[in-house]
C-alpha atoms as a PDB file:
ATOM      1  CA  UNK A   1     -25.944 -12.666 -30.520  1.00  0.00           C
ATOM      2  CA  UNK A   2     -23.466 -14.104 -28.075  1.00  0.00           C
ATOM      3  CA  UNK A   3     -22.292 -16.509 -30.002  1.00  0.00           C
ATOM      4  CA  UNK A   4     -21.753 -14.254 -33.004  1.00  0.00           C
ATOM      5  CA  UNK A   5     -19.953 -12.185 -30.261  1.00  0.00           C
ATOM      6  CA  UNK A   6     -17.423 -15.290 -29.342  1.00  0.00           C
ATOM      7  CA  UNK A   7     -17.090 -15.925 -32.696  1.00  0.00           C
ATOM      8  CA  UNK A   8     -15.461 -12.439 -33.791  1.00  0.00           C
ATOM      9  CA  UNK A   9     -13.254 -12.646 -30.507  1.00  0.00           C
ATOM     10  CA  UNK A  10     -11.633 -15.455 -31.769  1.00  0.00           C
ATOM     11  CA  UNK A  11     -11.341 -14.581 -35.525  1.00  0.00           C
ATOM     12  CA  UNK A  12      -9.628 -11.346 -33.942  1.00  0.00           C
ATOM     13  CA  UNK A  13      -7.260 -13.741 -31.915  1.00  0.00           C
ATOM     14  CA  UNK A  14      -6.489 -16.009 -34.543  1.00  0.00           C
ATOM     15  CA  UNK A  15      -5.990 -12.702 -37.486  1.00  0.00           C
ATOM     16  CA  UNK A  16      -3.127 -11.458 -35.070  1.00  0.00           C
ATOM     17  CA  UNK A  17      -1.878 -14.440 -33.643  1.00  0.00           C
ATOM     18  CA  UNK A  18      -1.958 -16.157 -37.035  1.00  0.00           C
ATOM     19  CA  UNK A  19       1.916 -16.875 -39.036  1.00  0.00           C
ATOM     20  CA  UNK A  20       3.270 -14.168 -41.501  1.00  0.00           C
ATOM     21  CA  UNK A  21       2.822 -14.782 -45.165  1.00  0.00           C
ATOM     22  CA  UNK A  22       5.634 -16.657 -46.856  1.00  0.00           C
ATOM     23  CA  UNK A  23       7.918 -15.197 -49.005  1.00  0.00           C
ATOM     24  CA  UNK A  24       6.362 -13.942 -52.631  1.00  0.00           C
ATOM     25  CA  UNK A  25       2.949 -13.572 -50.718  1.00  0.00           C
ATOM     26  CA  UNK A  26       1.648  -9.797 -49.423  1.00  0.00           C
ATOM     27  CA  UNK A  27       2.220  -9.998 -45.910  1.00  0.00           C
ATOM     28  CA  UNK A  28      -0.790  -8.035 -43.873  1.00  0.00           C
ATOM     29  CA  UNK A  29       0.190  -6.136 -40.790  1.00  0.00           C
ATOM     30  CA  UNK A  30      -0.227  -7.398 -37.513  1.00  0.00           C
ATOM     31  CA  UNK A  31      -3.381  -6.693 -35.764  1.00  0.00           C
ATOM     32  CA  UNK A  32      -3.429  -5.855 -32.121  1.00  0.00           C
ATOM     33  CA  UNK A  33      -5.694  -8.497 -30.277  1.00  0.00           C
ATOM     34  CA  UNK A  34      -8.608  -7.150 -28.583  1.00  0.00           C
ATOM     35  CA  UNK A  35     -10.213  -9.810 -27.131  1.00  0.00           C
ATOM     36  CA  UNK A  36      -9.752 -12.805 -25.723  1.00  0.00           C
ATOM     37  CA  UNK A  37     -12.157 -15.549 -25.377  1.00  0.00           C
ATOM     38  CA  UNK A  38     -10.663 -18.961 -26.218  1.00  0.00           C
ATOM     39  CA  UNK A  39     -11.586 -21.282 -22.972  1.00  0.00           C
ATOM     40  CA  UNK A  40      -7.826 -23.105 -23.289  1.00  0.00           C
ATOM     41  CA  UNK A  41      -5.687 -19.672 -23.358  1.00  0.00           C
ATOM     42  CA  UNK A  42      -8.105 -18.231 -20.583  1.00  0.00           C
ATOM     43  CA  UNK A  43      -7.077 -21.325 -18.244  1.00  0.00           C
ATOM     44  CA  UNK A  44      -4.104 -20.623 -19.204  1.00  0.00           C
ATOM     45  CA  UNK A  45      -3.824 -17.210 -17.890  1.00  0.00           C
ATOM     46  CA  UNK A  46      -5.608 -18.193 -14.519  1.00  0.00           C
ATOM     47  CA  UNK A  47      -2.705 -19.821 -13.999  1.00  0.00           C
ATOM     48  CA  UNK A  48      -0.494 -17.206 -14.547  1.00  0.00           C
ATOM     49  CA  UNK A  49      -1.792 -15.183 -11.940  1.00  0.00           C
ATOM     50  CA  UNK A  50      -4.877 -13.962 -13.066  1.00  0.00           C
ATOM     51  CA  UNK A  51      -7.275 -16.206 -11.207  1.00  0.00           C
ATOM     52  CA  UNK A  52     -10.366 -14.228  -9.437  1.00  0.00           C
ATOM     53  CA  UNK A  53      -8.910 -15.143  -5.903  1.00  0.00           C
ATOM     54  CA  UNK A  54      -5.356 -14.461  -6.628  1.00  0.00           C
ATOM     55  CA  UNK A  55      -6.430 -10.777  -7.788  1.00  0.00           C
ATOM     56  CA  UNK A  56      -8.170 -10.750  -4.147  1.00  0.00           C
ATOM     57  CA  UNK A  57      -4.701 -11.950  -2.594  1.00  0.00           C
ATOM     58  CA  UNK A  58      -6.230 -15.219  -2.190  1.00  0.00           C
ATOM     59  CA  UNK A  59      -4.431 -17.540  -4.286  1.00  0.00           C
ATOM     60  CA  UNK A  60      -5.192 -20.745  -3.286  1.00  0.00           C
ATOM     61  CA  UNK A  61      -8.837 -20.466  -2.649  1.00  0.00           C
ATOM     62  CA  UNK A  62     -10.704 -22.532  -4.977  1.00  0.00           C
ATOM     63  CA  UNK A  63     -14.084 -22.280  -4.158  1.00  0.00           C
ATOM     64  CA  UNK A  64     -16.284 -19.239  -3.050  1.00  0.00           C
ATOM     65  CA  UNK A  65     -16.441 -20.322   0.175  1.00  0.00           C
ATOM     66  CA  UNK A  66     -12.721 -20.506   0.609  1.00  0.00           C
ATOM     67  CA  UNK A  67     -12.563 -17.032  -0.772  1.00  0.00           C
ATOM     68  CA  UNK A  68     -15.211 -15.476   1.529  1.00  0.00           C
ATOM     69  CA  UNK A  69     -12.773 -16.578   4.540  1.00  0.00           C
ATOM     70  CA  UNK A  70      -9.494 -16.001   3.001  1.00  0.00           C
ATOM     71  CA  UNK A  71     -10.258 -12.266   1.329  1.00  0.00           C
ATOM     72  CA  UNK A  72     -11.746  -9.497   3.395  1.00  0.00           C
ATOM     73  CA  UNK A  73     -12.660  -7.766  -0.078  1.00  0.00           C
ATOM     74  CA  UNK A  74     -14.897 -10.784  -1.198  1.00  0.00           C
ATOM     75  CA  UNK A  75     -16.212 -11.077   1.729  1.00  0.00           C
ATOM     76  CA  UNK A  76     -17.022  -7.182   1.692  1.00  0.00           C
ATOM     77  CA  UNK A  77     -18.802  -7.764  -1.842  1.00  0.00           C
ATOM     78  CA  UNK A  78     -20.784 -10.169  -0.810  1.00  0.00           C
ATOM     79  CA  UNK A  79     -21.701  -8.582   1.951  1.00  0.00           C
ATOM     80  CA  UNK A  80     -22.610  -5.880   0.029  1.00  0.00           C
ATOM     81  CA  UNK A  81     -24.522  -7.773  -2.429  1.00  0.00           C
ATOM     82  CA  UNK A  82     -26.878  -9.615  -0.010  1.00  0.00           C
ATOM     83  CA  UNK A  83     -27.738  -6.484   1.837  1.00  0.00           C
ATOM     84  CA  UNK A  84     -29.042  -5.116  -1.406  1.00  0.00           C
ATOM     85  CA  UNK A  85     -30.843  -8.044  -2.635  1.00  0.00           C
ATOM     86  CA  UNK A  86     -32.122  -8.604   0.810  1.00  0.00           C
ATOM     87  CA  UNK A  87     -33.534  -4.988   0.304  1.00  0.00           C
ATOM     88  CA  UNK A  88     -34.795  -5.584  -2.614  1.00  0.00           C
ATOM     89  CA  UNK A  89     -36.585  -8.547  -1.537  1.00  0.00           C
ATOM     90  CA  UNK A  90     -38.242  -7.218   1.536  1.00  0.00           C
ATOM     91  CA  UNK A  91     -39.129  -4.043  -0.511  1.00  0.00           C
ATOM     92  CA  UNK A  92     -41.166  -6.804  -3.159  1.00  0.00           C
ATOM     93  CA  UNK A  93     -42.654  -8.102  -0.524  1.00  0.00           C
ATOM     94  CA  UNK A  94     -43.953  -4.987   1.056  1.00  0.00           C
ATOM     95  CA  UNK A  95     -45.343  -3.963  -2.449  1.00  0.00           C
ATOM     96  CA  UNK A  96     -47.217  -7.830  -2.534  1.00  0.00           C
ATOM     97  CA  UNK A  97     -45.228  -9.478  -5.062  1.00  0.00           C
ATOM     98  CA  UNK A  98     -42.763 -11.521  -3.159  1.00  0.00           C
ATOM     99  CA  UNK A  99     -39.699 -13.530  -4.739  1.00  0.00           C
ATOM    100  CA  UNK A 100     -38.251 -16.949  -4.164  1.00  0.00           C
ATOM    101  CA  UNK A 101     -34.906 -18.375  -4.715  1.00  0.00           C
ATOM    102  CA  UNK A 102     -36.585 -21.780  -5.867  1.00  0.00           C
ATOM    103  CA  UNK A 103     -40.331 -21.932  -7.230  1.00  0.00           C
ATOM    104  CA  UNK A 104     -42.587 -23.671  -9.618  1.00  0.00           C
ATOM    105  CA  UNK A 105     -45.167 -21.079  -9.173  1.00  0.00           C
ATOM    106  CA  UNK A 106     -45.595 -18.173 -11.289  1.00  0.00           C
ATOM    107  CA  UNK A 107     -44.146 -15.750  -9.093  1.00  0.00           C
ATOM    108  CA  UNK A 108     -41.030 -13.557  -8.826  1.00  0.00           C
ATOM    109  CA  UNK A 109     -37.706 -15.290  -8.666  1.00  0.00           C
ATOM    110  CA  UNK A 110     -34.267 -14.328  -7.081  1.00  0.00           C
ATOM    111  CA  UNK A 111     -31.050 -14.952  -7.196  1.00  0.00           C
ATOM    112  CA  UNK A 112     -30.006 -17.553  -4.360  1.00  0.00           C
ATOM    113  CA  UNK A 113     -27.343 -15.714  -2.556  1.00  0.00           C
ATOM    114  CA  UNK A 114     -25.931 -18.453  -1.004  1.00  0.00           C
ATOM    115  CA  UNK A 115     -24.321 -18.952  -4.354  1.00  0.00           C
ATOM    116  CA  UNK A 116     -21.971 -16.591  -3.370  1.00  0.00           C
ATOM    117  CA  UNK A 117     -20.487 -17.956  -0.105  1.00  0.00           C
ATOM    118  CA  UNK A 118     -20.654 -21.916  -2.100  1.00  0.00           C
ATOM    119  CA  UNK A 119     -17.810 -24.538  -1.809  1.00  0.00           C
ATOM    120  CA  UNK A 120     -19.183 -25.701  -5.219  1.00  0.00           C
ATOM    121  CA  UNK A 121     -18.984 -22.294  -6.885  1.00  0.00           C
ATOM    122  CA  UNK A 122     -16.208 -19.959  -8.153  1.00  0.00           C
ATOM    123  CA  UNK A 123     -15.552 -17.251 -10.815  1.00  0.00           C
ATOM    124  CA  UNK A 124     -14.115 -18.185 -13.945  1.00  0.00           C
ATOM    125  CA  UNK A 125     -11.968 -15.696 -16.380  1.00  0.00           C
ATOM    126  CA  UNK A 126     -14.402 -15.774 -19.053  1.00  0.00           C
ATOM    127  CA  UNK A 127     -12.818 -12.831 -21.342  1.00  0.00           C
ATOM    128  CA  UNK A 128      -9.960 -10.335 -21.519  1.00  0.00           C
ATOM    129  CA  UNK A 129     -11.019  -6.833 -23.341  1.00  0.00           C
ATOM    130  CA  UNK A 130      -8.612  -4.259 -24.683  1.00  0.00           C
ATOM    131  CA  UNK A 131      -9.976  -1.195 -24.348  1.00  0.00           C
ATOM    132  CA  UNK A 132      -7.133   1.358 -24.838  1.00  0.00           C
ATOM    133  CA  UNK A 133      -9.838   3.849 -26.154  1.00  0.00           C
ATOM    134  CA  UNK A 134     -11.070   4.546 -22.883  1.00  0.00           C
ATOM    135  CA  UNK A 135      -7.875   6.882 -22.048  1.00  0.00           C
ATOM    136  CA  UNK A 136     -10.391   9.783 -23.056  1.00  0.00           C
ATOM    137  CA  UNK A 137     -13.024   8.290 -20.362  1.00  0.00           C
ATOM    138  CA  UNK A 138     -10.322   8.173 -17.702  1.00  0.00           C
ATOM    139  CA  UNK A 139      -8.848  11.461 -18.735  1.00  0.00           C
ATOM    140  CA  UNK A 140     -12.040  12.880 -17.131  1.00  0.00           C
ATOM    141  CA  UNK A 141     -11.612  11.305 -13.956  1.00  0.00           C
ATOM    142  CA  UNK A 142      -9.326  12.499 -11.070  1.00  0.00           C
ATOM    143  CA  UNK A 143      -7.190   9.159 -11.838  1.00  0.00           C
ATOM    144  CA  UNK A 144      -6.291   9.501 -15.661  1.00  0.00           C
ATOM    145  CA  UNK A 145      -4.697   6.156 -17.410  1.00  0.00           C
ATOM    146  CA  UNK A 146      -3.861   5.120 -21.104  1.00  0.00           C
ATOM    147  CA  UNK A 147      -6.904   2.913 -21.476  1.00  0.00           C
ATOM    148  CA  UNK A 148      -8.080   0.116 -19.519  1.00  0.00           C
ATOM    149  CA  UNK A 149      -8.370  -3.848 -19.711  1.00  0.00           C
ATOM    150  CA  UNK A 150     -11.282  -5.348 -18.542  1.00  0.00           C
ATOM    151  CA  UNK A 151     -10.805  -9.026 -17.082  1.00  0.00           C
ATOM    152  CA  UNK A 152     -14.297 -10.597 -16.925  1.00  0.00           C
ATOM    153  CA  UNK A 153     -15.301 -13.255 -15.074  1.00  0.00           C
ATOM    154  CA  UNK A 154     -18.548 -15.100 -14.564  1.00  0.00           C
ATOM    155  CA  UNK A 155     -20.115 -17.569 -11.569  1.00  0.00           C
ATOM    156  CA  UNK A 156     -20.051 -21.228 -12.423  1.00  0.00           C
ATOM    157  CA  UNK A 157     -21.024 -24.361 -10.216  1.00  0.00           C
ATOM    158  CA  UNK A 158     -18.598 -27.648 -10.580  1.00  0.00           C
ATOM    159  CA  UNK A 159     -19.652 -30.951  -8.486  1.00  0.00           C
ATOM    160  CA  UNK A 160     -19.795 -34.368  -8.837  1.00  0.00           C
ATOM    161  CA  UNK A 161     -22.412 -36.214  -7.818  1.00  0.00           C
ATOM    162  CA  UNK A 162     -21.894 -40.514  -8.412  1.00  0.00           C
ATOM    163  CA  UNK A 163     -21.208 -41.067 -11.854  1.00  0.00           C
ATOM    164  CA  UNK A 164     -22.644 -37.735 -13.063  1.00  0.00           C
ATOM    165  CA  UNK A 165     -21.152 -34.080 -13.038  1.00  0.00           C
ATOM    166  CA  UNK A 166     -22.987 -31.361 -13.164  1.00  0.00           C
ATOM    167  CA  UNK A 167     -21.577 -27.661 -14.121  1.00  0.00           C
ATOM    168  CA  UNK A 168     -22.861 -24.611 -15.782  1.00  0.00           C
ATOM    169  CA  UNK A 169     -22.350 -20.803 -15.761  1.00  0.00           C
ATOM    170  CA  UNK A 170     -24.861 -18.084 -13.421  1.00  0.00           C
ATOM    171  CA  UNK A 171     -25.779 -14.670 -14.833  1.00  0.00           C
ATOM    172  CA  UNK A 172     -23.307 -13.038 -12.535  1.00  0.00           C
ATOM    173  CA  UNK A 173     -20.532 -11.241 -13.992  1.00  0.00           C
ATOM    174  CA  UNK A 174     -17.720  -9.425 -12.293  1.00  0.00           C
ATOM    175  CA  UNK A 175     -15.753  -6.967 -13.823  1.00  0.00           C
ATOM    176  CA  UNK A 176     -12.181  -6.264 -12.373  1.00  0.00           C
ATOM    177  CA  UNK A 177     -11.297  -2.746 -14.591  1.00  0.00           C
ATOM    178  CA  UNK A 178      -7.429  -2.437 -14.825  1.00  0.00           C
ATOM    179  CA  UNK A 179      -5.713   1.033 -15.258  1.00  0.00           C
ATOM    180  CA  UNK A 180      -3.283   1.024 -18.146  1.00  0.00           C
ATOM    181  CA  UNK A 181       0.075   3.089 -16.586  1.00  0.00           C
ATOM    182  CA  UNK A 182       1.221   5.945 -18.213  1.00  0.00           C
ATOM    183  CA  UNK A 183       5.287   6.066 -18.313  1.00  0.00           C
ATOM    184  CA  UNK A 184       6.975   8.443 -15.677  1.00  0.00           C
ATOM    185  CA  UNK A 185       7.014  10.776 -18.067  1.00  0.00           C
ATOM    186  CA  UNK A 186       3.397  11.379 -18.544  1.00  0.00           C
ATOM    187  CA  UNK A 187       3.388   9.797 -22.207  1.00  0.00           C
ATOM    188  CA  UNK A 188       1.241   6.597 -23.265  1.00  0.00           C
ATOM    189  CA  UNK A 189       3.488   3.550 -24.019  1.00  0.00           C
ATOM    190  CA  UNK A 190       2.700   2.585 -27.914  1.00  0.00           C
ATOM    191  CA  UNK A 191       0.002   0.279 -26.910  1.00  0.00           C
ATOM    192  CA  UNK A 192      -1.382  -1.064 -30.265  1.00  0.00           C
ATOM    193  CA  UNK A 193       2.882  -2.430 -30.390  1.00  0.00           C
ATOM    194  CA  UNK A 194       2.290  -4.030 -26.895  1.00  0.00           C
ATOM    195  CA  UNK A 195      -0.981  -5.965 -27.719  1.00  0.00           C
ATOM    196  CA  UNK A 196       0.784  -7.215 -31.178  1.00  0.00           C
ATOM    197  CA  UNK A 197       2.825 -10.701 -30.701  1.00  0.00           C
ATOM    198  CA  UNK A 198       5.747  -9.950 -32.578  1.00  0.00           C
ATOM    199  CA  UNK A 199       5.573 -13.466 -33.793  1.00  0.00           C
ATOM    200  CA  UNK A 200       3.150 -16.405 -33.968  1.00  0.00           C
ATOM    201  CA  UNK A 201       2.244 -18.151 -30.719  1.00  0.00           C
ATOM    202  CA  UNK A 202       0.320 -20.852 -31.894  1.00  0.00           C
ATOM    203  CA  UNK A 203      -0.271 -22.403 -28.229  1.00  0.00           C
ATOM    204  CA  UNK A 204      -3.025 -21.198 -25.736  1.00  0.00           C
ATOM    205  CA  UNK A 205      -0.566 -21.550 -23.103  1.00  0.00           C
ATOM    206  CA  UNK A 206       2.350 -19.244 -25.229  1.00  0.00           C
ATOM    207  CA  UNK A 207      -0.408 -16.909 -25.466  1.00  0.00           C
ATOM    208  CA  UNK A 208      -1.014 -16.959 -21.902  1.00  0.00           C
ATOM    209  CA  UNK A 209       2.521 -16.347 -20.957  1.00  0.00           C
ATOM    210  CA  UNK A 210       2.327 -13.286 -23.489  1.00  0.00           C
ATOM    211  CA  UNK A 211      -0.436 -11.822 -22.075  1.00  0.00           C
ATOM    212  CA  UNK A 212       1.221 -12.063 -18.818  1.00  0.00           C
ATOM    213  CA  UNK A 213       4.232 -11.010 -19.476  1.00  0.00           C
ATOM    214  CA  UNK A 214       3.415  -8.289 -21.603  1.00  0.00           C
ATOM    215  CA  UNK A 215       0.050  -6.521 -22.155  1.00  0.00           C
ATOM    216  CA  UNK A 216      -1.355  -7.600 -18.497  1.00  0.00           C
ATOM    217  CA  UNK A 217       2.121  -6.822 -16.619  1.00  0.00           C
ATOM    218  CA  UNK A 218       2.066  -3.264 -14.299  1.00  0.00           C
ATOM    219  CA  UNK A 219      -1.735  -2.704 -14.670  1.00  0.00           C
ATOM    220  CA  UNK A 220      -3.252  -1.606 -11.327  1.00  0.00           C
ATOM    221  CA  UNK A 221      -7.311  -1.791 -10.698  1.00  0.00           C
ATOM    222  CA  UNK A 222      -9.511   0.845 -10.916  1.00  0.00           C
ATOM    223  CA  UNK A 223     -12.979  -0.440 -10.072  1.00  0.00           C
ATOM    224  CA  UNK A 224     -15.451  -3.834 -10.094  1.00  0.00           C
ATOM    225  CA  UNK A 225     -17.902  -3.985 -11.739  1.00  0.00           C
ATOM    226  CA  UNK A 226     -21.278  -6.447 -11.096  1.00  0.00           C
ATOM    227  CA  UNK A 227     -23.452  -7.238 -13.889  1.00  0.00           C
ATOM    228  CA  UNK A 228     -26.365  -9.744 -12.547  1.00  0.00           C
ATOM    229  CA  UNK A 229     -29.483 -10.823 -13.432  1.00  0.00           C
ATOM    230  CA  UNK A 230     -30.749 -10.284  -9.849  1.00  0.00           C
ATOM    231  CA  UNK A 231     -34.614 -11.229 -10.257  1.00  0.00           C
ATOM    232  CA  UNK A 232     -36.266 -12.522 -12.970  1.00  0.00           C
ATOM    233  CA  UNK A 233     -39.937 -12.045 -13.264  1.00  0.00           C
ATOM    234  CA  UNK A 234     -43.102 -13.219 -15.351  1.00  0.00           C
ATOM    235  CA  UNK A 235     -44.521 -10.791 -17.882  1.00  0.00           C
ATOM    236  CA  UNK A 236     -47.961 -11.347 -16.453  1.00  0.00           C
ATOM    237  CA  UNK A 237     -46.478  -9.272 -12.830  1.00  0.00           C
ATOM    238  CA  UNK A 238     -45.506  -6.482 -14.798  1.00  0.00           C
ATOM    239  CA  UNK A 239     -49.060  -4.816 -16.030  1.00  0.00           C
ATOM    240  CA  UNK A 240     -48.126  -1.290 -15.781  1.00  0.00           C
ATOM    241  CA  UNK A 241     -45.473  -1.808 -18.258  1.00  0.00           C
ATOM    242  CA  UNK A 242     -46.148  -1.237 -22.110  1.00  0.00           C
ATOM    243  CA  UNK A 243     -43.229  -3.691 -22.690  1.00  0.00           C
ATOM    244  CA  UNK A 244     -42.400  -7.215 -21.370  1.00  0.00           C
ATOM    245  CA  UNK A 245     -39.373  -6.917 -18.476  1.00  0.00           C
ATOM    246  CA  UNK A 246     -38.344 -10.222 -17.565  1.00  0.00           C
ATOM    247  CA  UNK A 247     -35.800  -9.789 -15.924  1.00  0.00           C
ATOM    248  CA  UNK A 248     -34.067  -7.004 -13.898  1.00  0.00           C
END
């Protein structure tokens, strides 16, 4: 399902970023992009300003653990997130079914906080998500926009150990939901317009300086989000349950 997911990301990137027909040829309209998923445009944009840390005004930290001492908000999110896994934890244990961070037993596991606080860890831009029809959500709150952009990124380790390197992504995802401005006069800026290229950028990095300089320019933040897999469990601990719940 993922993949199929990744796979109509990019064939909505490539429609709209894709050259005009030639003349004789009917020439489709423009699609605004909605996604973004393509690893080389995403690197791109990281280094545009849009790197986890530098949206925690910590722009040269490159690991986790530089970020935990150079950004008093990651630090305060990672605080936060121990505390409540730490609850969690001692609450499973109360209850007789205690969970460990690394186990070959057929028991409860957890995700290994120090993960968080690692100097081989970071959080990688994984996606960019258009989502101007949530100006009717946020016309409910006391902080109305025209729609939001949701920059998604996800925990990954990177080290090197001899010869071989080892890397792969965590199920930890962080949210940072952007606020799309309205003008000063109250009215929405033609947004489909704004997330069109007016004409083909055939290069991740010209589509990272687009982005930048265009749809992703003036939008303030509005929340984070976390979306872990905190524990995962085996069926057999779950009896109670009329369905199987790996994972919470």
């Amino acid at each position: 399902m993922a993949r199929a997911v990744r796979m109509v990301a990019v064939l909505v990137l490539a429609a709209a970023l894709a050259p005009t027909a030639s003349a004789g040829e009917t020439a489709a309209l423009p699609e605004p992009v909605r996604m973004i998923l393509d690893r080389p445009t995403l690197t791109a944009l990281e280094s545009k300003g849009f790197a986890f840390g530098t949206l925690l005004g910590a722009p040269r930290a490159a690991t986790l653990a530089e970020l935990k001492s150079a950004s008093p908000v990651y630090a305060d999110l990672a605080r936060r997130v121990t505390a409540d896994v730490t609850e969690l934890k001692a609450e499973m244990a109360a209850n007789r079914r205690p969970l460990l961070e690394v186990t070959d037993d057929n028991v409860g596991r957890v995700i290994d906080l120090r993960w968080l606080g690692s100097p081989l860890a970071s959080f990688r831009l994984i996606g960019v998500v258009n989502q101007t029809d949530r100006r009717d959500f946020t016309a409910l709150t006391p902080s109305p926009s025209c729609g939001e952009v949701r920059l998604v990124y996800r925990l990954a380790y990177h080290f090197q150990r001899g010869a071989t390197t080892y890397a792969s992504r965590l199920p930890v995802n962080i949210n940072m939901v952007l606020d799309v401005p309205a003008r000063p006069s109250g009215d929405c800026p033609a947004l489909a317009r704004i997330w069109t290229p007016a004409s083909p950028l055939p290069d991740p990095d010209d589509v990272a300086g687009w982005l930048a300089a265009g749809p992703l320019r003036g939008l303030s933040l509005r929340q984070v989000e976390i979306n872990a897999q905190v524990v995962r469990l085996p069926s057999g601990m779950e009896t109670e349950s009329s369905e199987a719940r790996p994972s919470i």
